[in-house]
Protein backbone atom coordinates (compact mmCIF):
# COMPACT_ATOMS: atom_id res chain seq x y z
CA UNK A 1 -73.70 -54.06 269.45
CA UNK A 2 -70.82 -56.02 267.65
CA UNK A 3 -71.74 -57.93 264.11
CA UNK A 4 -69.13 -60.44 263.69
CA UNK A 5 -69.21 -62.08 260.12
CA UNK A 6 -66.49 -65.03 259.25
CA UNK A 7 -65.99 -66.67 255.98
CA UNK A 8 -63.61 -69.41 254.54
CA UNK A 9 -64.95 -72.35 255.95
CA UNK A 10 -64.94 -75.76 253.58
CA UNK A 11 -64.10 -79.01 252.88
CA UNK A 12 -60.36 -79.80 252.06
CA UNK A 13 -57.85 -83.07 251.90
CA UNK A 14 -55.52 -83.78 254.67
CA UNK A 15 -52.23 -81.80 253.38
CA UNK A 16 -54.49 -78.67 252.05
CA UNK A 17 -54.62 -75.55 253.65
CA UNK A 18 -57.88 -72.62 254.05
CA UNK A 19 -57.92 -69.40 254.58
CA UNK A 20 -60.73 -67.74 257.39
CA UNK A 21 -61.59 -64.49 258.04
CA UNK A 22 -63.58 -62.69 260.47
CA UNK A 23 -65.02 -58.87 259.69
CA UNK A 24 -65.86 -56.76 263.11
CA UNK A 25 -68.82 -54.46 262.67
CA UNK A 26 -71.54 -52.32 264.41
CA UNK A 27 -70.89 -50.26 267.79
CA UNK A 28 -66.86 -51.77 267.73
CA UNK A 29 -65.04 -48.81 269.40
CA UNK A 30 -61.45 -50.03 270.24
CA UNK A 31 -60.44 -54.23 269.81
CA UNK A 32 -58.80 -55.35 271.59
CA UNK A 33 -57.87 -58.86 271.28
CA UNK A 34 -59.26 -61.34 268.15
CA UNK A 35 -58.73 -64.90 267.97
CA UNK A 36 -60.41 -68.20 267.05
CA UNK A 37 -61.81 -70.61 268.52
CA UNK A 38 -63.22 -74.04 267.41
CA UNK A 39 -65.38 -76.91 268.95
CA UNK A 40 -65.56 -80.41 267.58
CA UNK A 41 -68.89 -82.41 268.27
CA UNK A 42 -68.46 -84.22 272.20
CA UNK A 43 -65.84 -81.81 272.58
CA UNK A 44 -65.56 -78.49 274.80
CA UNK A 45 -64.63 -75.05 272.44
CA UNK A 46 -61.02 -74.97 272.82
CA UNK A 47 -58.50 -71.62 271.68
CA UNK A 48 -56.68 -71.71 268.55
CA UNK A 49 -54.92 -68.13 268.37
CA UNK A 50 -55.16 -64.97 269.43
CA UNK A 51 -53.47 -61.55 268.35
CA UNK A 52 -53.72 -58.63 270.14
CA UNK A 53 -53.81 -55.04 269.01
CA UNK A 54 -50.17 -54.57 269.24
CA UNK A 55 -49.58 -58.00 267.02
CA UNK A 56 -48.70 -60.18 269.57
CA UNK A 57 -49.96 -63.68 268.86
CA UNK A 58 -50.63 -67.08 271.25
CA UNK A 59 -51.52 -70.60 269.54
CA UNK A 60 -52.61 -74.00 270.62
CA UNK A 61 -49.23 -76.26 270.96
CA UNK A 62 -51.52 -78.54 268.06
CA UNK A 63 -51.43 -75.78 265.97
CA UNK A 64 -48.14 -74.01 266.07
CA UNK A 65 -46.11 -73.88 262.81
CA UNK A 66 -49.12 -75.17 260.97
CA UNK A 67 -51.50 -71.99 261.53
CA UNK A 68 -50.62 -68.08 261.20
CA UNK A 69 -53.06 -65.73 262.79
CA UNK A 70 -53.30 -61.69 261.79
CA UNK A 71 -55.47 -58.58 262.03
CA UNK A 72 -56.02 -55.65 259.54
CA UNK A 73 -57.04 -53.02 262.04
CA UNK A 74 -58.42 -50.80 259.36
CA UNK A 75 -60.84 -52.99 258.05
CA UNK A 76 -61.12 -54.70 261.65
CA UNK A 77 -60.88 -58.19 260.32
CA UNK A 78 -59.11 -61.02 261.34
CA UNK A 79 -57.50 -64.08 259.45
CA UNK A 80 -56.57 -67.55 259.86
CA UNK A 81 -54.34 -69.10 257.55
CA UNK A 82 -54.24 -72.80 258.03
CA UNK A 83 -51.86 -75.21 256.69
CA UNK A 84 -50.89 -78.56 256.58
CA UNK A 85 -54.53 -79.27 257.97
CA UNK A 86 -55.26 -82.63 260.06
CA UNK A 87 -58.33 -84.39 259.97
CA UNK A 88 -57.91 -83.52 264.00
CA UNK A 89 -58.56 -79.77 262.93
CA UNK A 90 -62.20 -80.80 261.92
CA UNK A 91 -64.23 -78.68 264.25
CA UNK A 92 -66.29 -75.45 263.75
CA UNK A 93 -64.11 -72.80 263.98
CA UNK A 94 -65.26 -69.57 265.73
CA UNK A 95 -64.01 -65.60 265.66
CA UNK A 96 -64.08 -64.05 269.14
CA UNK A 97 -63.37 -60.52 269.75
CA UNK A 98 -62.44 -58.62 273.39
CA UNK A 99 -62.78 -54.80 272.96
CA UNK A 100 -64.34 -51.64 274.65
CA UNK A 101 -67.38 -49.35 273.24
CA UNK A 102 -69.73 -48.08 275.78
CA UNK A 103 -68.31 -50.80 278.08
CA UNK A 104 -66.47 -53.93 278.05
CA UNK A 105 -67.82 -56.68 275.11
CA UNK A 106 -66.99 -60.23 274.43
CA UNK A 107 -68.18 -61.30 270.81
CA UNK A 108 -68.43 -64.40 269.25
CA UNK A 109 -69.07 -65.20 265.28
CA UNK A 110 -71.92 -67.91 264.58
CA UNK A 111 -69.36 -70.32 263.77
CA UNK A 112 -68.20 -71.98 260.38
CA UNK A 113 -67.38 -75.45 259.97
CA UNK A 114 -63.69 -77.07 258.14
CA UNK A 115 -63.95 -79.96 257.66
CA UNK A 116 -60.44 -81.94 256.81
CA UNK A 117 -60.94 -85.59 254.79
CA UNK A 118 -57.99 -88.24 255.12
């Protein structure tokens, strides 16, 4: 089984920026891919980057040049650095990792909330 802790969550102004991070644990073998994820309230859980192993990254058009996703893989954590936040970005924000133990696993974090004020 695959713990998934994330932390950085808060409140901030429109402008600011926060930093989240995700920790892997437990039965991990070999990740794959880690990204995040958030869901607004009304709204459907939507992708906000990925990186793979290798380092290759994919972002949300909304959040391109605004957010920087990256990956230690020796402490299997993953990090968010967002900038220039939106009130839009309000959502909770979720870590998702795609890897291979004993078989195939999709994990998900329980979620932390950012909350951007105008």
């Amino acid at each position: 089984q695959v713990q998934l802790v994330e932390s950085g969550g808060g409140l901030v102004q429109a402008g600011g920026s926060l930093r989240l991070s995700c920790a892997a644990s437990g039965s991990i073998g070999i990740i794959n891919t880690m990204g995040w994820y958030r869901q607004a309230p009304g709204k459907q859980r939507e992708l906000v980057a990925t990186v793979t192993r290798g380092g290759s990254t994919n972002y949300a058009d909304s959040v391109k040049g605004r957010f920087t996703i990256s990956r230690d893989n020796a402490k299997n954590t993953v990090y968010l650095q967002m900038n220039s936040l939106k009130p839009e970005d309000t959502s909770v924000y979720y870590c998702n990792v795609l890897g291979f133990s004993a078989g195939r696993y999709d994990s998900w974090g329980q979620g932390t909330q950012v909350t951007v004020s105008s």
